[in-house]
PDB file of N, CA and C in Angstrom:
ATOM      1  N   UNK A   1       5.955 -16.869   5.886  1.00  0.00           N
ATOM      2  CA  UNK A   1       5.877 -16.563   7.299  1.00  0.00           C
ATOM      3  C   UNK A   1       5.915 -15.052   7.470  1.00  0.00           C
ATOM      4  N   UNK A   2       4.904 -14.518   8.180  1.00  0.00           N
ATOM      5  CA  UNK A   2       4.572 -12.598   8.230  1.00  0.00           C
ATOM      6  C   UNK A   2       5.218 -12.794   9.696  1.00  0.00           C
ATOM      7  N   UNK A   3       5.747 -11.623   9.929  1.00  0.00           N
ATOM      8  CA  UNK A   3       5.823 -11.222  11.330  1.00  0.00           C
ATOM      9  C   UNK A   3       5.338  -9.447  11.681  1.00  0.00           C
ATOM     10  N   UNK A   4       5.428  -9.064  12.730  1.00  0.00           N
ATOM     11  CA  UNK A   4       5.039  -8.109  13.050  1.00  0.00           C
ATOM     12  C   UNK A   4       5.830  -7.459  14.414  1.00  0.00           C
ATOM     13  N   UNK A   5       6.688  -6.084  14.171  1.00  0.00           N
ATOM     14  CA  UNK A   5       7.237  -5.670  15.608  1.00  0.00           C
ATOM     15  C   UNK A   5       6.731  -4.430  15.623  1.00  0.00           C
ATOM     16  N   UNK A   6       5.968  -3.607  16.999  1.00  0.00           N
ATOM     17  CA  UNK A   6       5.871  -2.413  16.640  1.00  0.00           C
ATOM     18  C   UNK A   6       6.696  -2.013  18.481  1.00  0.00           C
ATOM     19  N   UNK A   7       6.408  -0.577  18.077  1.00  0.00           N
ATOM     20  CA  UNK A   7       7.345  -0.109  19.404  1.00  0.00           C
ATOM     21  C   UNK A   7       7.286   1.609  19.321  1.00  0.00           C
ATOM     22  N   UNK A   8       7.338   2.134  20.190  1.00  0.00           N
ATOM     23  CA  UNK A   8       7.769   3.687  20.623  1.00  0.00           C
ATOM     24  C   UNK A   8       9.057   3.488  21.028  1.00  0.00           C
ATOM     25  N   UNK A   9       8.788   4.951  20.917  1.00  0.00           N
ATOM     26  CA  UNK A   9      10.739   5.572  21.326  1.00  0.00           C
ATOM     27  C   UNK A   9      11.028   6.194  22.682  1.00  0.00           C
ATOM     28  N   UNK A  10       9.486   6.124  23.598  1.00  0.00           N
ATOM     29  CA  UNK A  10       9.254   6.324  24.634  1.00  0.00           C
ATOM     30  C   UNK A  10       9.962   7.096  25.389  1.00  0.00           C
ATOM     31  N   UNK A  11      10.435   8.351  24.602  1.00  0.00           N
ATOM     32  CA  UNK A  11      12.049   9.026  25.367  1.00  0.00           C
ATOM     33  C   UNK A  11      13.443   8.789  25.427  1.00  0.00           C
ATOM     34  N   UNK A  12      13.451   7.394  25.437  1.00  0.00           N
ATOM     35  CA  UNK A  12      14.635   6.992  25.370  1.00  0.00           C
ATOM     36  C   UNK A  12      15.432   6.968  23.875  1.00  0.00           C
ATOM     37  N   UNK A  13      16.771   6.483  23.901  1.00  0.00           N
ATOM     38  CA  UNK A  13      17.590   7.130  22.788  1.00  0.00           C
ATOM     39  C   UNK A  13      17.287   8.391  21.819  1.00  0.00           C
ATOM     40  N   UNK A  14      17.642   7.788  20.641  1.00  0.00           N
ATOM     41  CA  UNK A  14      17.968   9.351  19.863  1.00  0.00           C
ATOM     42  C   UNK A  14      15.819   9.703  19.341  1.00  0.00           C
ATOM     43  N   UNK A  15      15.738  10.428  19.156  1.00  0.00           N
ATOM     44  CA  UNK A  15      14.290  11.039  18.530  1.00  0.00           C
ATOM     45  C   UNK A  15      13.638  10.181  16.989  1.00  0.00           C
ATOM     46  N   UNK A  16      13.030  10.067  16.770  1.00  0.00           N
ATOM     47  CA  UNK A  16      12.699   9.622  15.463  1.00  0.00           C
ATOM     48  C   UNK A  16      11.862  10.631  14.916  1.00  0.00           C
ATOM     49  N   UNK A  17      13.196  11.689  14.458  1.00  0.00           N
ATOM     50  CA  UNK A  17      13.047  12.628  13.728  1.00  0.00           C
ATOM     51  C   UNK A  17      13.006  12.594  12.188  1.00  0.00           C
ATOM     52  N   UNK A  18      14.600  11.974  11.947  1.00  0.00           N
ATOM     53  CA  UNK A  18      15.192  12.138  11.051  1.00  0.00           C
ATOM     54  C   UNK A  18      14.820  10.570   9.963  1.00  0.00           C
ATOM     55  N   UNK A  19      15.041  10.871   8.822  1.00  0.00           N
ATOM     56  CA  UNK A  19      14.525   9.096   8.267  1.00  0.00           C
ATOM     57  C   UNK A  19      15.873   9.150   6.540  1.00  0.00           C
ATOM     58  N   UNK A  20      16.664   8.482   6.900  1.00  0.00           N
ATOM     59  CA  UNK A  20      17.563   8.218   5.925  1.00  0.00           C
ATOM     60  C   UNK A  20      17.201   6.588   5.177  1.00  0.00           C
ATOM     61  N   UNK A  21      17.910   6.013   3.927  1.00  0.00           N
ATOM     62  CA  UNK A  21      18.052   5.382   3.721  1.00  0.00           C
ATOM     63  C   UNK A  21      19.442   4.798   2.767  1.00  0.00           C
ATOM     64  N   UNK A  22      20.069   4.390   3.290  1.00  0.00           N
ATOM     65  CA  UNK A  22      21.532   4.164   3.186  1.00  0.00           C
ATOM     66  C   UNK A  22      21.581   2.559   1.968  1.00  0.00           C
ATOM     67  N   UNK A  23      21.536   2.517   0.476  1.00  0.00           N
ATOM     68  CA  UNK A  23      21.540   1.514   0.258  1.00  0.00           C
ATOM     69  C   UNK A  23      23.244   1.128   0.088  1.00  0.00           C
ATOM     70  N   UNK A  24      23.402  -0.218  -0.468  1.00  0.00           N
ATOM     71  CA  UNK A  24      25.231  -0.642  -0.432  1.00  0.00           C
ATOM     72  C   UNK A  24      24.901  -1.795  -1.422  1.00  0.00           C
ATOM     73  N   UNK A  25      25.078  -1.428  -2.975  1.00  0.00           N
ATOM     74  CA  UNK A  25      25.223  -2.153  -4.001  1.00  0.00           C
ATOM     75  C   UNK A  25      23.969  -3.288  -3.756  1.00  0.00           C
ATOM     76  N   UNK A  26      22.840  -2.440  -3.988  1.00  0.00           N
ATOM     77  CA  UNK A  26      21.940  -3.125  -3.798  1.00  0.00           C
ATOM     78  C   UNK A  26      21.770  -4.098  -2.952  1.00  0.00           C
ATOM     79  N   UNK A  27      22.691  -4.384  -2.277  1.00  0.00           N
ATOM     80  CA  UNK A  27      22.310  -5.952  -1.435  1.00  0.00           C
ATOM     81  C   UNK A  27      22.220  -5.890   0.089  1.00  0.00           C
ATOM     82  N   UNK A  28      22.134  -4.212   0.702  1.00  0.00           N
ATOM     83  CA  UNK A  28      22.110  -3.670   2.122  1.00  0.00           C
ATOM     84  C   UNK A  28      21.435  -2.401   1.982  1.00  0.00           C
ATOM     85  N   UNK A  29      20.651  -2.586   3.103  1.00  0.00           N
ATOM     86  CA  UNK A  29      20.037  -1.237   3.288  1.00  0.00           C
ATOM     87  C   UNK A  29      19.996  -1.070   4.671  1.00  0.00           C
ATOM     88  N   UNK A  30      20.484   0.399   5.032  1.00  0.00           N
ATOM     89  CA  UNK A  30      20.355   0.831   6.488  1.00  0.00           C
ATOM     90  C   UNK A  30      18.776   1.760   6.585  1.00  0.00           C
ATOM     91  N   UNK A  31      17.897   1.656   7.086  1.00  0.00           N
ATOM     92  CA  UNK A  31      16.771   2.384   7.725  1.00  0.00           C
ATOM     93  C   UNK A  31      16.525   3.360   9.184  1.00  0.00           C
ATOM     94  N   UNK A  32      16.673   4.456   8.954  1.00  0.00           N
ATOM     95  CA  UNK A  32      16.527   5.134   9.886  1.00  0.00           C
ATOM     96  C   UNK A  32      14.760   6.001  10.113  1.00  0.00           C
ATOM     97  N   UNK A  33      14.565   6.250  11.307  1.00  0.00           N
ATOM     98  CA  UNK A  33      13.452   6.647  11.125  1.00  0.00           C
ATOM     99  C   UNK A  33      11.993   6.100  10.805  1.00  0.00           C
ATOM    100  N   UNK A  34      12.584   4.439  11.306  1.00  0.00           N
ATOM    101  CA  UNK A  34      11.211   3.593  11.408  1.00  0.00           C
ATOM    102  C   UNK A  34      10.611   3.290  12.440  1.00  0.00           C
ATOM    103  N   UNK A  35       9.593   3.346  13.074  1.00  0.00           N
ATOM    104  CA  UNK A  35       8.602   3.699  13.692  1.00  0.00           C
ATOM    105  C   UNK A  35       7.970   2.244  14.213  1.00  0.00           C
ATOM    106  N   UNK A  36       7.697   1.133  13.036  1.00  0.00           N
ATOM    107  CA  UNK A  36       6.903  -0.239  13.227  1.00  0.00           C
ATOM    108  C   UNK A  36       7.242  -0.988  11.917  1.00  0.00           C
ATOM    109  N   UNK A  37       7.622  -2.379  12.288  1.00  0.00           N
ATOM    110  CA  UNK A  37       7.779  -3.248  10.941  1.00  0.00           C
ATOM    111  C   UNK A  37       6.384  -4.191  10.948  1.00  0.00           C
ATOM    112  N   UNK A  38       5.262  -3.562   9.886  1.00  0.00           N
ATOM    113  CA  UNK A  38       4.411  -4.085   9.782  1.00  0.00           C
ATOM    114  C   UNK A  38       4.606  -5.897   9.843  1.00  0.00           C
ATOM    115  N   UNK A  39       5.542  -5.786   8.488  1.00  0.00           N
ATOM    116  CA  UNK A  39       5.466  -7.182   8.211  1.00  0.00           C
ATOM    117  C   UNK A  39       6.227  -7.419   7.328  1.00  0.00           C
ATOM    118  N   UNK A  40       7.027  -8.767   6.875  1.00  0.00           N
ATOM    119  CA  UNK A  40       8.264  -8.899   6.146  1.00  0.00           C
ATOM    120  C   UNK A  40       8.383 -10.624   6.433  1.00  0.00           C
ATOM    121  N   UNK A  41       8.925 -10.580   5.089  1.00  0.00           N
ATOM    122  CA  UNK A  41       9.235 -12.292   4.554  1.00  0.00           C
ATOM    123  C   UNK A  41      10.401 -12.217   3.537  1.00  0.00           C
ATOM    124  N   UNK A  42      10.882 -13.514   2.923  1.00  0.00           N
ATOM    125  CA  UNK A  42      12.257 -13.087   2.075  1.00  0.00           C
ATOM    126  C   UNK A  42      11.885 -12.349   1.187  1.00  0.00           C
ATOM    127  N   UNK A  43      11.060 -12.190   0.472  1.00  0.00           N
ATOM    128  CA  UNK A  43      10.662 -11.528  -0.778  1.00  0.00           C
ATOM    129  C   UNK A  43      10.159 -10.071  -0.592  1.00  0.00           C
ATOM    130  N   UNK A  44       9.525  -9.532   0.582  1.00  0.00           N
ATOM    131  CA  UNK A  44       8.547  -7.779   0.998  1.00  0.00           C
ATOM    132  C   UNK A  44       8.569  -7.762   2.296  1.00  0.00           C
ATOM    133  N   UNK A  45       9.105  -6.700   2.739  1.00  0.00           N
ATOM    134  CA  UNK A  45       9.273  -5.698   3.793  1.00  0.00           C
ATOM    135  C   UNK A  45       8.438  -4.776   3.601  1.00  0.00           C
ATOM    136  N   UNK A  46       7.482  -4.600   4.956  1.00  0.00           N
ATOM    137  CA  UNK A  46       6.231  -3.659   4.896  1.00  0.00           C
ATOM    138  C   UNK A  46       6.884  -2.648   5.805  1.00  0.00           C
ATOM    139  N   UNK A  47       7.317  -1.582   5.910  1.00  0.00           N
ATOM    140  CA  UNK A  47       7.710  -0.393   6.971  1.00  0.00           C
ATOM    141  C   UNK A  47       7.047   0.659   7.413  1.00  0.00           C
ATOM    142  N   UNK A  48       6.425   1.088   8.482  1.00  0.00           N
ATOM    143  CA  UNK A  48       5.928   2.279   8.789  1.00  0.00           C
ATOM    144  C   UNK A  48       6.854   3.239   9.079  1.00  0.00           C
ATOM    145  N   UNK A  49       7.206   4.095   8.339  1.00  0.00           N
ATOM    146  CA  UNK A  49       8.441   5.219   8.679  1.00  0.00           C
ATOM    147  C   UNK A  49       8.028   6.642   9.304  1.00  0.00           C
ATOM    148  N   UNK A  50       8.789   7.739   9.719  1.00  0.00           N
ATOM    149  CA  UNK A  50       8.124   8.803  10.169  1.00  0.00           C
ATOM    150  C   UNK A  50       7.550   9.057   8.793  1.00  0.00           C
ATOM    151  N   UNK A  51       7.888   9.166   7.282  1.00  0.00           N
ATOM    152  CA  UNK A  51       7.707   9.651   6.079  1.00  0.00           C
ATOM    153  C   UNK A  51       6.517   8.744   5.934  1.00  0.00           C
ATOM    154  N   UNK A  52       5.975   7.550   6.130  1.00  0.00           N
ATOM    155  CA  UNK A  52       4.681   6.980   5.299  1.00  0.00           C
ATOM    156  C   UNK A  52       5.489   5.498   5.189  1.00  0.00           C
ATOM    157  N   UNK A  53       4.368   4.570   4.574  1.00  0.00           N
ATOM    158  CA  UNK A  53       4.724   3.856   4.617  1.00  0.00           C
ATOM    159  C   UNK A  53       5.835   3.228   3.349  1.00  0.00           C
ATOM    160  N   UNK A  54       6.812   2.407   3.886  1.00  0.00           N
ATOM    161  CA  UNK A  54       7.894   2.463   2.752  1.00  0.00           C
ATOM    162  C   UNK A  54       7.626   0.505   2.513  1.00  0.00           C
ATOM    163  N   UNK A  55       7.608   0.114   1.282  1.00  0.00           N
ATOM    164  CA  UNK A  55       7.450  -1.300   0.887  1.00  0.00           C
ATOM    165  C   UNK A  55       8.941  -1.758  -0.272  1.00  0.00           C
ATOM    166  N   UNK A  56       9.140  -2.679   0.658  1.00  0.00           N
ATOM    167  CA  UNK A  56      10.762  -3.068   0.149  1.00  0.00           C
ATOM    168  C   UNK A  56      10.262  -4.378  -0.131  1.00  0.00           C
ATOM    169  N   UNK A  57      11.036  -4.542  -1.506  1.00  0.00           N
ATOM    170  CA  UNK A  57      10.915  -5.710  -2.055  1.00  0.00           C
ATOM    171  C   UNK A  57      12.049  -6.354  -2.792  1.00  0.00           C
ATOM    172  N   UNK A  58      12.103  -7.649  -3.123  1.00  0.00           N
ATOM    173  CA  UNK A  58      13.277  -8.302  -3.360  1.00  0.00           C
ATOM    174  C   UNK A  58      13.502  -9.602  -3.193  1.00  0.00           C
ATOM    175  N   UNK A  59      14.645 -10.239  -3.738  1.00  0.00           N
ATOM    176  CA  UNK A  59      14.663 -11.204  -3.259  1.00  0.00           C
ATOM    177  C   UNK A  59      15.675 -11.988  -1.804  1.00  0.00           C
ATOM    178  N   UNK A  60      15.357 -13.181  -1.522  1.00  0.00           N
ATOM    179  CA  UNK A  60      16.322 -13.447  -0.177  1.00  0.00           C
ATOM    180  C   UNK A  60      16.065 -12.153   0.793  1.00  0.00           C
ATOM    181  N   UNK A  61      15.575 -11.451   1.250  1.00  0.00           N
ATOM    182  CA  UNK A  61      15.482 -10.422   1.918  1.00  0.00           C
ATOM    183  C   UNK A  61      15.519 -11.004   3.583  1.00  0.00           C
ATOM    184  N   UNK A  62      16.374 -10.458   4.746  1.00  0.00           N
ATOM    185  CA  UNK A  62      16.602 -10.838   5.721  1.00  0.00           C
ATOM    186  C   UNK A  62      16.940  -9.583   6.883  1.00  0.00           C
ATOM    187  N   UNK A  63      16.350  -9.713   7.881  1.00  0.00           N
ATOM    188  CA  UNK A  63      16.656  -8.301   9.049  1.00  0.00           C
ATOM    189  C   UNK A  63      17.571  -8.717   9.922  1.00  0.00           C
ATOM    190  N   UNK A  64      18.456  -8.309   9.375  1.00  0.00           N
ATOM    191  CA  UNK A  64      20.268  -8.179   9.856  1.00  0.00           C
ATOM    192  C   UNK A  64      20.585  -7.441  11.112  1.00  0.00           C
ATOM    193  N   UNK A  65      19.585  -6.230  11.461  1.00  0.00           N
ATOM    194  CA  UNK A  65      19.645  -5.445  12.376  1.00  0.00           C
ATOM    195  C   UNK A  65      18.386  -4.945  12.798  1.00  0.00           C
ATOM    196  N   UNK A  66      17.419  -4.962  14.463  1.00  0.00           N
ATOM    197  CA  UNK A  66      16.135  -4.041  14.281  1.00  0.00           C
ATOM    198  C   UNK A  66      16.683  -3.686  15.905  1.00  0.00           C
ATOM    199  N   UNK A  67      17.333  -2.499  16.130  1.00  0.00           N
ATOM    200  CA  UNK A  67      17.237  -1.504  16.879  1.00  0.00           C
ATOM    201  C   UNK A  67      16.219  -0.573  17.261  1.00  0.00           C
ATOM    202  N   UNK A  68      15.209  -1.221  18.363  1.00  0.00           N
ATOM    203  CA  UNK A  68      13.661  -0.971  18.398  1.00  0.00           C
ATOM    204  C   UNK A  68      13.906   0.851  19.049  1.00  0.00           C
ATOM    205  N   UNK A  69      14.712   1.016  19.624  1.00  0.00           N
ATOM    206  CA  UNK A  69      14.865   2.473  20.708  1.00  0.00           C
ATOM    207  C   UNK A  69      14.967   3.231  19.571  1.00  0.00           C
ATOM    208  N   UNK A  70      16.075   3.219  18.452  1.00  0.00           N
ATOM    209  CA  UNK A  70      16.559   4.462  17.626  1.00  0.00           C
ATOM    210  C   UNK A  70      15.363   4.354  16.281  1.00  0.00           C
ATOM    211  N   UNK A  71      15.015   2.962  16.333  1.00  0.00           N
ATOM    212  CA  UNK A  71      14.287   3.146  14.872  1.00  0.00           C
ATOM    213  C   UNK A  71      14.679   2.830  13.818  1.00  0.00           C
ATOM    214  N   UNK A  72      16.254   2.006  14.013  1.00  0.00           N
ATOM    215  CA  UNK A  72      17.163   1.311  13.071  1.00  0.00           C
ATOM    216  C   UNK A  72      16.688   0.178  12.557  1.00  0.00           C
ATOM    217  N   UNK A  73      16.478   0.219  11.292  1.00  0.00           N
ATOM    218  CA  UNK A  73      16.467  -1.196  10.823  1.00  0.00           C
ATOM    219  C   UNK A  73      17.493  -1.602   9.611  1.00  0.00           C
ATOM    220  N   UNK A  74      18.092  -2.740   9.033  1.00  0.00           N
ATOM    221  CA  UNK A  74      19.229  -3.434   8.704  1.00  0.00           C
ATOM    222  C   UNK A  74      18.573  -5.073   7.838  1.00  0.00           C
ATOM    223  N   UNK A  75      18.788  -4.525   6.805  1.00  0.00           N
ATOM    224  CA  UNK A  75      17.954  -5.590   5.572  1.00  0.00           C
ATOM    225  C   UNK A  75      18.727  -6.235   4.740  1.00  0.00           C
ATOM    226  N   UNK A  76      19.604  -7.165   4.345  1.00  0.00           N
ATOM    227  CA  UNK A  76      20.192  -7.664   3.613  1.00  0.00           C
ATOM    228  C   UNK A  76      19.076  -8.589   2.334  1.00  0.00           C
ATOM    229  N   UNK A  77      19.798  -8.474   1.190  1.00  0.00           N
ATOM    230  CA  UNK A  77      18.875  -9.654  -0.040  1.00  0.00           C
ATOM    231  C   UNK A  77      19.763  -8.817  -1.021  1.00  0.00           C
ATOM    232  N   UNK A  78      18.749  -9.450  -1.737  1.00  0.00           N
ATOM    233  CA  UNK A  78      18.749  -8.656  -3.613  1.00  0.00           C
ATOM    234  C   UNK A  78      17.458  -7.436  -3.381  1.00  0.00           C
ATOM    235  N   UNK A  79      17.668  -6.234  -3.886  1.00  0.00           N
ATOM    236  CA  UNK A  79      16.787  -5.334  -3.458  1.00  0.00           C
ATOM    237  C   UNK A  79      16.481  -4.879  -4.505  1.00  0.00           C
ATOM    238  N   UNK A  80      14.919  -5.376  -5.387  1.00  0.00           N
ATOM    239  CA  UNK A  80      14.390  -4.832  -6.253  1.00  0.00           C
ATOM    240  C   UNK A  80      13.795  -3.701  -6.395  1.00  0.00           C
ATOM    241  N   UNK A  81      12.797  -2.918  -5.490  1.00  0.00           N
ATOM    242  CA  UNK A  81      11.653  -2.473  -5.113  1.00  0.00           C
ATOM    243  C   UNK A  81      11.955  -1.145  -3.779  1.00  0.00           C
ATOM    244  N   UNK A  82      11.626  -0.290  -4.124  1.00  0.00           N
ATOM    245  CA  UNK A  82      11.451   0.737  -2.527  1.00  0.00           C
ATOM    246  C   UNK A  82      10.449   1.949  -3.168  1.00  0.00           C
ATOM    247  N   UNK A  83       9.320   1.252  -2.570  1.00  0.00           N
ATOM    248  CA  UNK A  83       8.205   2.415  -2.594  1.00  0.00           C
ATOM    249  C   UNK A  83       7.794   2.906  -1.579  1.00  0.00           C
ATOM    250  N   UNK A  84       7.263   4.168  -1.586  1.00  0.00           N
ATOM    251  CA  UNK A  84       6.392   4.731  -0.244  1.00  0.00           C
ATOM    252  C   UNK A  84       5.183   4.547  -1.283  1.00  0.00           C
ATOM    253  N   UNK A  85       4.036   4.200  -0.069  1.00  0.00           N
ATOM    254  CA  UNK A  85       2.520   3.991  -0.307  1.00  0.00           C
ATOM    255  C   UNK A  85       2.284   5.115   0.339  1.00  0.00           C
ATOM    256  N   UNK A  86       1.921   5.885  -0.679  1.00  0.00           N
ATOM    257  CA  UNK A  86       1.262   7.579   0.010  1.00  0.00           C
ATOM    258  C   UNK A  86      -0.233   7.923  -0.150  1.00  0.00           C
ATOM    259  N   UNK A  87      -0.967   7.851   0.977  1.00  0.00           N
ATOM    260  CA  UNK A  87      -2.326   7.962   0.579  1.00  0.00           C
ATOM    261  C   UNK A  87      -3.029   9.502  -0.464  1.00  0.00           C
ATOM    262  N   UNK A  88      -1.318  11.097  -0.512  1.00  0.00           N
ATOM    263  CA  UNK A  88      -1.935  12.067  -1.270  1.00  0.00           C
ATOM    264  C   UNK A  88      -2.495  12.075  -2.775  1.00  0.00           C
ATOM    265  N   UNK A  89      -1.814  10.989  -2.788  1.00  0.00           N
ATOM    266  CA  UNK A  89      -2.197  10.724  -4.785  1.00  0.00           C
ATOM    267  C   UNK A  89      -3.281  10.020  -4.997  1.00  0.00           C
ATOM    268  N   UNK A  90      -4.297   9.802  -4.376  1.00  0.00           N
ATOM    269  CA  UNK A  90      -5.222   9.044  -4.620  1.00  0.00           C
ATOM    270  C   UNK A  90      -6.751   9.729  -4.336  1.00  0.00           C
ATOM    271  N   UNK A  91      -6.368  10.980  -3.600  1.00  0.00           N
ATOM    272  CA  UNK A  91      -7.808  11.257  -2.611  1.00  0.00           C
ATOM    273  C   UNK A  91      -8.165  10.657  -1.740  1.00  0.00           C
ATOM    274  N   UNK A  92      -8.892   9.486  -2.075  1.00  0.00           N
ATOM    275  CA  UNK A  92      -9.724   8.848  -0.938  1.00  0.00           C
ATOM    276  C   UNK A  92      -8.436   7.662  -0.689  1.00  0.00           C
ATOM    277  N   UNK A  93      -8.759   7.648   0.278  1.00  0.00           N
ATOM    278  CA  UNK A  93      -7.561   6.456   1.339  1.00  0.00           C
ATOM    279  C   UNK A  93      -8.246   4.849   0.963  1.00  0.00           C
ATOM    280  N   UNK A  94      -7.824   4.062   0.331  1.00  0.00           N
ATOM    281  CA  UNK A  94      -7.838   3.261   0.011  1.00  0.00           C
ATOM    282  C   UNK A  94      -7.439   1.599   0.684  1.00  0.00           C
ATOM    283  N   UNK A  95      -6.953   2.262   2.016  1.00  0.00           N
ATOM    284  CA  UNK A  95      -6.331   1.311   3.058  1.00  0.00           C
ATOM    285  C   UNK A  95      -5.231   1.060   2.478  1.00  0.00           C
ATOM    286  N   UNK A  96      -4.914  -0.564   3.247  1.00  0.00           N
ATOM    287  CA  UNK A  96      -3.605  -0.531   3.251  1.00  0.00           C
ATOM    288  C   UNK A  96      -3.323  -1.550   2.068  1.00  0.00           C
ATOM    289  N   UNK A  97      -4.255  -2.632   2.028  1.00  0.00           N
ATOM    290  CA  UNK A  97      -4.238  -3.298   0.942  1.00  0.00           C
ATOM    291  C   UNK A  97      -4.586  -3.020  -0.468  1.00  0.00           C
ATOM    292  N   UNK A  98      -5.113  -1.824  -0.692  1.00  0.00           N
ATOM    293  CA  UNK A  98      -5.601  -1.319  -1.753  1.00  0.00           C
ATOM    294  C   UNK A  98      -4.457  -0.482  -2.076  1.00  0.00           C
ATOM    295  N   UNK A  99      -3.613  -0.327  -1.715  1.00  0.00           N
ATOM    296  CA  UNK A  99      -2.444   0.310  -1.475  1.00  0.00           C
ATOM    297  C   UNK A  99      -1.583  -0.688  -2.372  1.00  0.00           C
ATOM    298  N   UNK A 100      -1.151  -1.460  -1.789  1.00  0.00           N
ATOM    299  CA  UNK A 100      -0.342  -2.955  -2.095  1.00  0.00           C
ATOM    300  C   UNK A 100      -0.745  -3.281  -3.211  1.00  0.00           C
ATOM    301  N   UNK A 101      -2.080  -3.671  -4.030  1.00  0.00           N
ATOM    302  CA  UNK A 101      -2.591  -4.535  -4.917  1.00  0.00           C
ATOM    303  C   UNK A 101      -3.388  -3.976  -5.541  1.00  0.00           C
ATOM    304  N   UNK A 102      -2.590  -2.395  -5.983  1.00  0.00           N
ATOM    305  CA  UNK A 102      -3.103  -1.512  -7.091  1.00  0.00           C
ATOM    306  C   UNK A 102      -3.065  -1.916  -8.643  1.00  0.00           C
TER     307      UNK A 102
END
């Protein structure tokens, strides 16, 4: 099952300036500085962050917290995986799936 939330910060609360990632013995992660949750199931979390896109993977994976104003997001599982998909290493932009299923 994919889902999809996107959202602005439309002025309100804090800026989505700043982009941390807070892990806690692998099995929590705090996200700051996310922008849109492409898409996510127990196993991959797709994130659009101010930094690019970040792909969390793992197992049991679950959104514990999505604070759409600040940009907070809150992930509990087993956390194998945290990549950014950066289109500079490649040259040509490859989309998003060519990205994924390199």
């Amino acid at each position: 099952m994919e889902h999809s939330y996107g959202y602005t910060n439309g002025g309100q609360g804090r800026k989505l300036e700043d982009h941390q990632i807070i892990m806690k013995g692998r099995k929590t992660l705090e996200i700051s500085g996310v922008k849109q949750v492409e898409s996510f199931d127990n196993e991959e979390f797709l994130l659009e962050t101010i930094m690019g896109y970040l792909s969390i993977r793992g197992q049991h994976l679950q959104m514990k917290n999505l604070d759409v104003d600040s940009g907070n997001v809150s992930i509990q599982g087993r956390v194998d995986d945290l990549v950014y998909l950066d289109e500079q290493h490649g040259g040509k932009s490859k989309g998003l799936f060519g990205k994924l299923f390199k």
